[in-house]
Protein backbone atom coordinates (compact mmCIF):
# COMPACT_ATOMS: atom_id res chain seq x y z
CA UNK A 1 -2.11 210.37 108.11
CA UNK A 2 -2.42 209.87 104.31
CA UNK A 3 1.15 210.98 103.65
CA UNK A 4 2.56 208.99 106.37
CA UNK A 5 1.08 206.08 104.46
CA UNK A 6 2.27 207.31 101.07
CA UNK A 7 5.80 207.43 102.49
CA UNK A 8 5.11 203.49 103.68
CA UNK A 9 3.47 202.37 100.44
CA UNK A 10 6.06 204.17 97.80
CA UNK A 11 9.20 201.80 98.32
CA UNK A 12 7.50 198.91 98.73
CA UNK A 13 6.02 199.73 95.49
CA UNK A 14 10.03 200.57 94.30
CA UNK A 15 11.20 197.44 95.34
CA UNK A 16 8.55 195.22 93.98
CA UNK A 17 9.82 196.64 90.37
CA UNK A 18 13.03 196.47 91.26
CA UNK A 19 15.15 193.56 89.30
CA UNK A 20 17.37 191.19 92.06
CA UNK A 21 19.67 188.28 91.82
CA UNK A 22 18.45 184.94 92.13
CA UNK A 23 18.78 183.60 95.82
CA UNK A 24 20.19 180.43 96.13
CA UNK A 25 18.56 177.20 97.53
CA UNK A 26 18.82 177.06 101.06
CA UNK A 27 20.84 173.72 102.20
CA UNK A 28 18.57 171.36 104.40
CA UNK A 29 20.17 169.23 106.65
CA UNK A 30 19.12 165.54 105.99
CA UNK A 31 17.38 163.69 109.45
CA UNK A 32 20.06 160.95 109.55
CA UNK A 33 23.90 162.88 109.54
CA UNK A 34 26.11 162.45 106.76
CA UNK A 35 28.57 159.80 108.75
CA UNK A 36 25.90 157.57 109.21
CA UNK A 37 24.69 157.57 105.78
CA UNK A 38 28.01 156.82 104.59
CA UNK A 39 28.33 153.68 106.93
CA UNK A 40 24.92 152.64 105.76
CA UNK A 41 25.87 152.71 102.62
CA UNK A 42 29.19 150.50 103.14
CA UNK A 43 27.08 148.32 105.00
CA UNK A 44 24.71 147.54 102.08
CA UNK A 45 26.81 147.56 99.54
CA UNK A 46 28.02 145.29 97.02
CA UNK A 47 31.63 144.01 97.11
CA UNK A 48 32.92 145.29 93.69
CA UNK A 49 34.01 142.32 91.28
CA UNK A 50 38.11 142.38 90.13
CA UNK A 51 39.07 144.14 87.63
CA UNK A 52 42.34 144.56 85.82
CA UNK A 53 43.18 148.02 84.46
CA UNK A 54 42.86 148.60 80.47
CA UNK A 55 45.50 151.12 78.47
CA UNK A 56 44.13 153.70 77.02
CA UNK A 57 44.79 156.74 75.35
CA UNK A 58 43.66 160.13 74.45
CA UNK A 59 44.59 160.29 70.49
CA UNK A 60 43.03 163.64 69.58
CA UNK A 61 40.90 166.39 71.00
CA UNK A 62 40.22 169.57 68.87
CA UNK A 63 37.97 172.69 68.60
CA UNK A 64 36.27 172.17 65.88
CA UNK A 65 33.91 175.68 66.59
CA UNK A 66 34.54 178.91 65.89
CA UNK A 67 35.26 179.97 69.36
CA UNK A 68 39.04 180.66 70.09
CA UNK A 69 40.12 179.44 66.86
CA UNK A 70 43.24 181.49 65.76
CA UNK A 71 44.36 182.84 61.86
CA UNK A 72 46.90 180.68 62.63
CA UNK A 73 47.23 176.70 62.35
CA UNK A 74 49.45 175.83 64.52
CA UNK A 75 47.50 172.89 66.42
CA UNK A 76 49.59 174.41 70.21
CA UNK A 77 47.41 177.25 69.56
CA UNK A 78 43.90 175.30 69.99
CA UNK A 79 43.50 175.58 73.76
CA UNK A 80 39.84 174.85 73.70
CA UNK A 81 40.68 171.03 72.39
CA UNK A 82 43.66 170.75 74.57
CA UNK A 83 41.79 171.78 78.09
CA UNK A 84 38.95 169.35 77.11
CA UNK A 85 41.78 166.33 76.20
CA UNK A 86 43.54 167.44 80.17
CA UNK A 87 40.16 167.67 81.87
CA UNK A 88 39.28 164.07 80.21
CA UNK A 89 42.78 162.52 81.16
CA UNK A 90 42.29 163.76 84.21
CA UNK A 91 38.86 162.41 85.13
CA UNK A 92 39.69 159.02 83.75
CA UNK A 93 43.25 158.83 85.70
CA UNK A 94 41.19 159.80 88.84
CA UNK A 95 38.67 157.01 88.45
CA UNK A 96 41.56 154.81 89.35
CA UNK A 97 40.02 152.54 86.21
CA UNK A 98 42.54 152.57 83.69
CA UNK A 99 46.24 153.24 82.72
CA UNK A 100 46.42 156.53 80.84
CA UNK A 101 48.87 157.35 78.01
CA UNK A 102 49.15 160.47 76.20
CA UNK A 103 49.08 160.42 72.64
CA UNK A 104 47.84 164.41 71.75
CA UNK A 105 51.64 165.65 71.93
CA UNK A 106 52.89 161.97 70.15
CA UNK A 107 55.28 164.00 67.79
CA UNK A 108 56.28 166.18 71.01
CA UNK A 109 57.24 162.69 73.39
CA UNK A 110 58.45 161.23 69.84
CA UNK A 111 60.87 164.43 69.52
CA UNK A 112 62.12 163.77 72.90
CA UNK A 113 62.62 159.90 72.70
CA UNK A 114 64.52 160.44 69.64
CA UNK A 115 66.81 162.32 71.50
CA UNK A 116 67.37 160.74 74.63
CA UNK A 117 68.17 157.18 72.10
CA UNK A 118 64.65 155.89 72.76
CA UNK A 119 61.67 155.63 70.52
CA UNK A 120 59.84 153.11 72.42
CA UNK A 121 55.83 153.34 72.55
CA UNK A 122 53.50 151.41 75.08
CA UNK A 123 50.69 149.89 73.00
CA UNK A 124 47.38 150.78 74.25
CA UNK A 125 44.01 148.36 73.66
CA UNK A 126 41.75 151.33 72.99
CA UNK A 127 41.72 155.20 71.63
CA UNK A 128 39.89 157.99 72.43
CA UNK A 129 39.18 160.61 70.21
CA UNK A 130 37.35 163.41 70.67
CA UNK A 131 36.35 167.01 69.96
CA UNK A 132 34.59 170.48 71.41
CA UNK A 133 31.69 170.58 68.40
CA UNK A 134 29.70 173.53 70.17
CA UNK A 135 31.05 176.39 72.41
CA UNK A 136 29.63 179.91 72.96
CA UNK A 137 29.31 182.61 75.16
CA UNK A 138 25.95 185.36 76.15
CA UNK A 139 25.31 187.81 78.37
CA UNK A 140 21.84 189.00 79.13
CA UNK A 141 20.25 190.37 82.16
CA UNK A 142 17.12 192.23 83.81
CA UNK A 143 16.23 195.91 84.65
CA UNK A 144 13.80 197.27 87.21
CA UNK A 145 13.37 200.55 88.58
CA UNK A 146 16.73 201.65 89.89
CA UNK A 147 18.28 197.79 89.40
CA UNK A 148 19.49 196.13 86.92
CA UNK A 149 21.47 192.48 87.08
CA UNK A 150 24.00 190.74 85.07
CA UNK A 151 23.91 187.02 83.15
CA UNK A 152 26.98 185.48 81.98
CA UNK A 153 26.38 182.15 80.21
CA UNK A 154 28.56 179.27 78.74
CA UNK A 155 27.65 176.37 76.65
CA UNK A 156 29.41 173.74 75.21
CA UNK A 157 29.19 170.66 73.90
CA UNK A 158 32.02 167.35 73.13
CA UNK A 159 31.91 164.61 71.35
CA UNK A 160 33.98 161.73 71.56
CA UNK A 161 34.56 158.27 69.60
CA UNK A 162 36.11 154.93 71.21
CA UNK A 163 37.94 153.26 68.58
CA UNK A 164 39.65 149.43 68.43
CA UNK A 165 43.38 150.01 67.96
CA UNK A 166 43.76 146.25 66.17
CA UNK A 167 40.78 147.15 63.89
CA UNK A 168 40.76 151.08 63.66
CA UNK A 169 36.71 150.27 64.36
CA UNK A 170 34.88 153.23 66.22
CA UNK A 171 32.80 150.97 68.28
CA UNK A 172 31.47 153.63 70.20
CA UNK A 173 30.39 157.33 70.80
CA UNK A 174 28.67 159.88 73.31
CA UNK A 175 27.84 163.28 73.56
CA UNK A 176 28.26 165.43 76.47
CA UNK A 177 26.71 169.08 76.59
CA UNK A 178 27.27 170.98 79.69
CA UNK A 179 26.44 175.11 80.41
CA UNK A 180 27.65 177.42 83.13
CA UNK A 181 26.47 180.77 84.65
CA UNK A 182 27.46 183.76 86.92
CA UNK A 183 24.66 186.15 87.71
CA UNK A 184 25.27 189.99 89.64
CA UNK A 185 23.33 192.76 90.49
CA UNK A 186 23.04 195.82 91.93
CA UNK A 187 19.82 198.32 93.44
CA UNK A 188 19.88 201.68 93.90
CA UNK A 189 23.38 201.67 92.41
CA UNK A 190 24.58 199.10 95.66
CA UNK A 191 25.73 195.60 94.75
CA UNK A 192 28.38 193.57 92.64
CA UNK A 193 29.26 193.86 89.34
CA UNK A 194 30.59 191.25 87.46
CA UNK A 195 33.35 191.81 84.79
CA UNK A 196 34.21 189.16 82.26
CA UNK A 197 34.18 185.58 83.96
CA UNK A 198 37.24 183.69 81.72
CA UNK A 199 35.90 180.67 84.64
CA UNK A 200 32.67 180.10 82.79
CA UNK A 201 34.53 178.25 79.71
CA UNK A 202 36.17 176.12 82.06
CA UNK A 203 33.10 175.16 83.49
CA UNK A 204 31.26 174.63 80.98
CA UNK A 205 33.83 172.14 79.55
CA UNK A 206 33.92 170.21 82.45
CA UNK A 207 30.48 170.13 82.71
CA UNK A 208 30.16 168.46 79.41
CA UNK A 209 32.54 165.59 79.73
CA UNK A 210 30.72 165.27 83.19
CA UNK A 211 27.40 164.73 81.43
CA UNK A 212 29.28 161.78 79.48
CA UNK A 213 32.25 160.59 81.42
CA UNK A 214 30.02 157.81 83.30
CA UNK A 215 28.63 156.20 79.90
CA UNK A 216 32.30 156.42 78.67
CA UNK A 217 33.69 154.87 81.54
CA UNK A 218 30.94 151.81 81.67
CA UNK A 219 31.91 151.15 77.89
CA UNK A 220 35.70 151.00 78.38
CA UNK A 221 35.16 148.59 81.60
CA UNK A 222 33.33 146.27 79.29
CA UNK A 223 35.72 145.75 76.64
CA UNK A 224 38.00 142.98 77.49
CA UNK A 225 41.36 143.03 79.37
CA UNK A 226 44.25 141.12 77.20
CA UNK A 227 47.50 141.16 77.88
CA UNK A 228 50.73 139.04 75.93
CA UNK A 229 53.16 136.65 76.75
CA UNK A 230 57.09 138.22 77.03
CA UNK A 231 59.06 134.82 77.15
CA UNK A 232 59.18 130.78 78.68
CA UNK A 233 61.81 130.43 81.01
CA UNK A 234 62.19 127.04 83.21
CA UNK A 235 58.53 126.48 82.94
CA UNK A 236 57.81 130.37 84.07
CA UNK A 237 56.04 132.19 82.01
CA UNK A 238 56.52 135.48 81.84
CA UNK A 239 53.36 137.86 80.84
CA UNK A 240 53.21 141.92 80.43
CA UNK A 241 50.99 143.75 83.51
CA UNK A 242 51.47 143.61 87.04
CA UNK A 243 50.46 145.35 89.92
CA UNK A 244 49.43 148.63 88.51
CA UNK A 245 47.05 147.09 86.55
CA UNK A 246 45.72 144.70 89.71
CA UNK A 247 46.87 141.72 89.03
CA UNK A 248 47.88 139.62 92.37
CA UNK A 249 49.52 136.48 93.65
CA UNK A 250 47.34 133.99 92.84
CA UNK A 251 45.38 135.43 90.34
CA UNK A 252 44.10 132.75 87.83
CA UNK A 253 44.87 133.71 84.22
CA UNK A 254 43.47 132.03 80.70
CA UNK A 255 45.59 131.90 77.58
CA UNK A 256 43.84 131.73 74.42
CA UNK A 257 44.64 130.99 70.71
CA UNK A 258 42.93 133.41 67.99
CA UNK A 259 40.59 131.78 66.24
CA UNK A 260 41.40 131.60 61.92
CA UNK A 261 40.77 134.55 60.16
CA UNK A 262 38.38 134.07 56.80
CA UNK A 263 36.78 135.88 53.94
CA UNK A 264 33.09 136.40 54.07
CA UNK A 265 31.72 135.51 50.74
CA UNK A 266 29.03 137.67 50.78
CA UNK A 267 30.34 141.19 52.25
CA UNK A 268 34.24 140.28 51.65
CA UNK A 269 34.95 141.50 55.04
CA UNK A 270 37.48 139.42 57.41
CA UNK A 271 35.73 137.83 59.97
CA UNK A 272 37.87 136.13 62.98
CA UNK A 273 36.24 132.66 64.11
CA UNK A 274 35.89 132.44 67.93
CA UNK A 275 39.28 131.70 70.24
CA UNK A 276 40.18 128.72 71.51
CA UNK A 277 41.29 128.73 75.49
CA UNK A 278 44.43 126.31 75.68
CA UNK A 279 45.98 126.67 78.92
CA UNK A 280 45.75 127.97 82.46
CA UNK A 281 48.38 130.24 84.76
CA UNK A 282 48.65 131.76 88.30
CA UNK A 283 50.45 134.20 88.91
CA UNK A 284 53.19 133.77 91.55
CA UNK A 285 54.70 136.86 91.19
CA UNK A 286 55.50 140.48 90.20
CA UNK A 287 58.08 142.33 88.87
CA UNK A 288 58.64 145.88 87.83
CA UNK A 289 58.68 149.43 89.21
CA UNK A 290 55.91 151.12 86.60
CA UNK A 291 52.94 150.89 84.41
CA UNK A 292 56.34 150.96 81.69
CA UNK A 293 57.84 148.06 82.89
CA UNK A 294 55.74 145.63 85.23
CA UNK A 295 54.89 142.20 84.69
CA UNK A 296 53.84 138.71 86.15
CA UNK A 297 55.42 135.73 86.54
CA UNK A 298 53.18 133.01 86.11
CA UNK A 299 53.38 129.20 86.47
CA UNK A 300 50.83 126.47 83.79
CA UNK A 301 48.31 125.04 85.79
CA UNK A 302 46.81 123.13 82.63
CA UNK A 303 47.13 122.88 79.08
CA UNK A 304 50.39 123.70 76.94
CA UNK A 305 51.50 126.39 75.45
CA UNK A 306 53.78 125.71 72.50
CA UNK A 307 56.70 128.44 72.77
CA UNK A 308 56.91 128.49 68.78
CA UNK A 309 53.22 130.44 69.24
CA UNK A 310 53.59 132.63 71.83
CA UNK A 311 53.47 135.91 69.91
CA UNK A 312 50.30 134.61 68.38
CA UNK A 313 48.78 133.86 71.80
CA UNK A 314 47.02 135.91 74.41
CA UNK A 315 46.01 135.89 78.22
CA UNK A 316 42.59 137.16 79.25
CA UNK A 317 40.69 136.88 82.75
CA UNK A 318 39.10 133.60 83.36
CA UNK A 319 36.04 133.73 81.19
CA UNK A 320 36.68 135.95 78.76
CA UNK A 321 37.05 135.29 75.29
């Protein structure tokens, strides 16, 4: 009887040294379905107020670690900065928020437009610049008696700057640090073993501009949506933006005059005195076939607008300055 016991008692005293992989939460199912949250939620929510699309662009993203950085300096090489610059593109095109423009392969598109007879640029109202400032790699683990597992990490961390293409002012920054892990094991020589996971710097990249995109996206909502006047024809008036940034028929515009720029005595600086709102449009309607070439015709519900001015003069949502 006391062997037969001994035989019981021994692996259970193996296994309890024994070194495993991390189980994963187990999912609970919530007590009202999915579907019905999801109507709930449409039913209490808020109807979101317009919006028209700003133009941005990405103007640099770089590695500035040590991490993947070649002998070479050849910027095509930096693959870090680039996949952070395409994941961030790609996040803000998705949030359906803003017209995107790339600007980290400018002499690239330049190149090209030079040779197919067109060097033409779309202005954008804001910049983006950014770059991975922390990125490594580890690998630990834990051993037991006749286990042993396997931890892969990734860190890394971005920062990026929102700067005022009229000004060159950086108006605003964020920092976004993000890790990701794979974990394997194996016991009495059973199990998975995990060779080099090229994933993890992908997701741990993502995972950074995730921890930042929301913050970046609130601050770029909140600057405000200009756009100019093209031309007066037959009391039209012509104005760049159409549909793809959400304007509509019917949408009531604002034109303003700048206000005059002076010297500050004390710090020297320019300072521009507040604009002055002269007239009102509506659209009536669109024209164009791309974020490229789309515009609104618009008819003067009050006010003038003196065509000698017109390249001095702006159109803003109703309210904004």
């Amino acid at each position: 009887m006391v062997n037969c016991k001994l035989v019981i008692i021994v692996p259970l005293a193996i296994l309890a040294g024994c070194a495993t992989v991390s189980e994963k939460p187990v999912e609970v199912e919530a007590p009202v379905s999915k579907p019905e949250q999801i109507a709930a939620q449409k039913e209490l929510s808020i109807p979101e107020a317009k919006s028209y699309k700003r133009k941005i662009a990405i103007a640099r993203f770089t590695n500035e670690t040590n991490y993947g950085r070649s002998l070479m300096s050849d910027e095509d090489l930096d693959r870090i900065g680039k996949q952070a610059s395409d994941m961030l593109a790609s996040r803000l095109i998705k949030s359906g928020k803003f017209l995107v423009f790339e600007r980290p392969d400018l002499k690239k598109i330049e190149r090209e437009q030079n040779l197919a007879g067109d060097s033409k640029l779309i202005g954008v109202d804001v910049l983006i610049v950014g770059s991975v400032t922390e990125f490594g790699r580890s690998v630990g683990g834990k051993r037991g008696f006749l286990s042993k597992t396997k931890v892969q990490s990734a860190h890394a961390k971005v920062d990026i700057r929102l700067v005022d293409v009229h000004t060159g002012h950086a108006f605003f920054s964020a920092v976004g640090a993000g890790e990701a892990s794979t974990e394997s094991g194996a016991i009495a020589g059973f199990g998975s073993y995990a060779a080099y996971d090229a994933t993890l710097n992908d997701r741990a990249i993502a995972a950074a501009i995730s921890d930042m995109i929301d913050k970046l996206i609130s601050t770029l909502e909140e600057r405000p949506w200009r756009t100019e006047i093209l031309e007066i024809q037959d009391k039209q008036i012509y104005i760049s933006g159409g549909e793809r940034q959400g304007l509509e028929v019917g949408d009531v515009l604002q034109v303003m005059e700048p206000g005059q720029t002076v010297d500050s005595k004390r710090t020297g600086f320019p300072i521009e005195l507040p604009p002055k709102q002269i007239a009102t449009l509506r659209v009536v309607s669109l024209f164009g076939d791309s974020e490229i070439n789309e515009g609104s015709v618009c008819e003067l519900t009050a006010g003038n607008i003196p065509e000698a001015e017109i390249k001095k003069l702006y159109v803003t949502e109703v309210g904004e300055k």
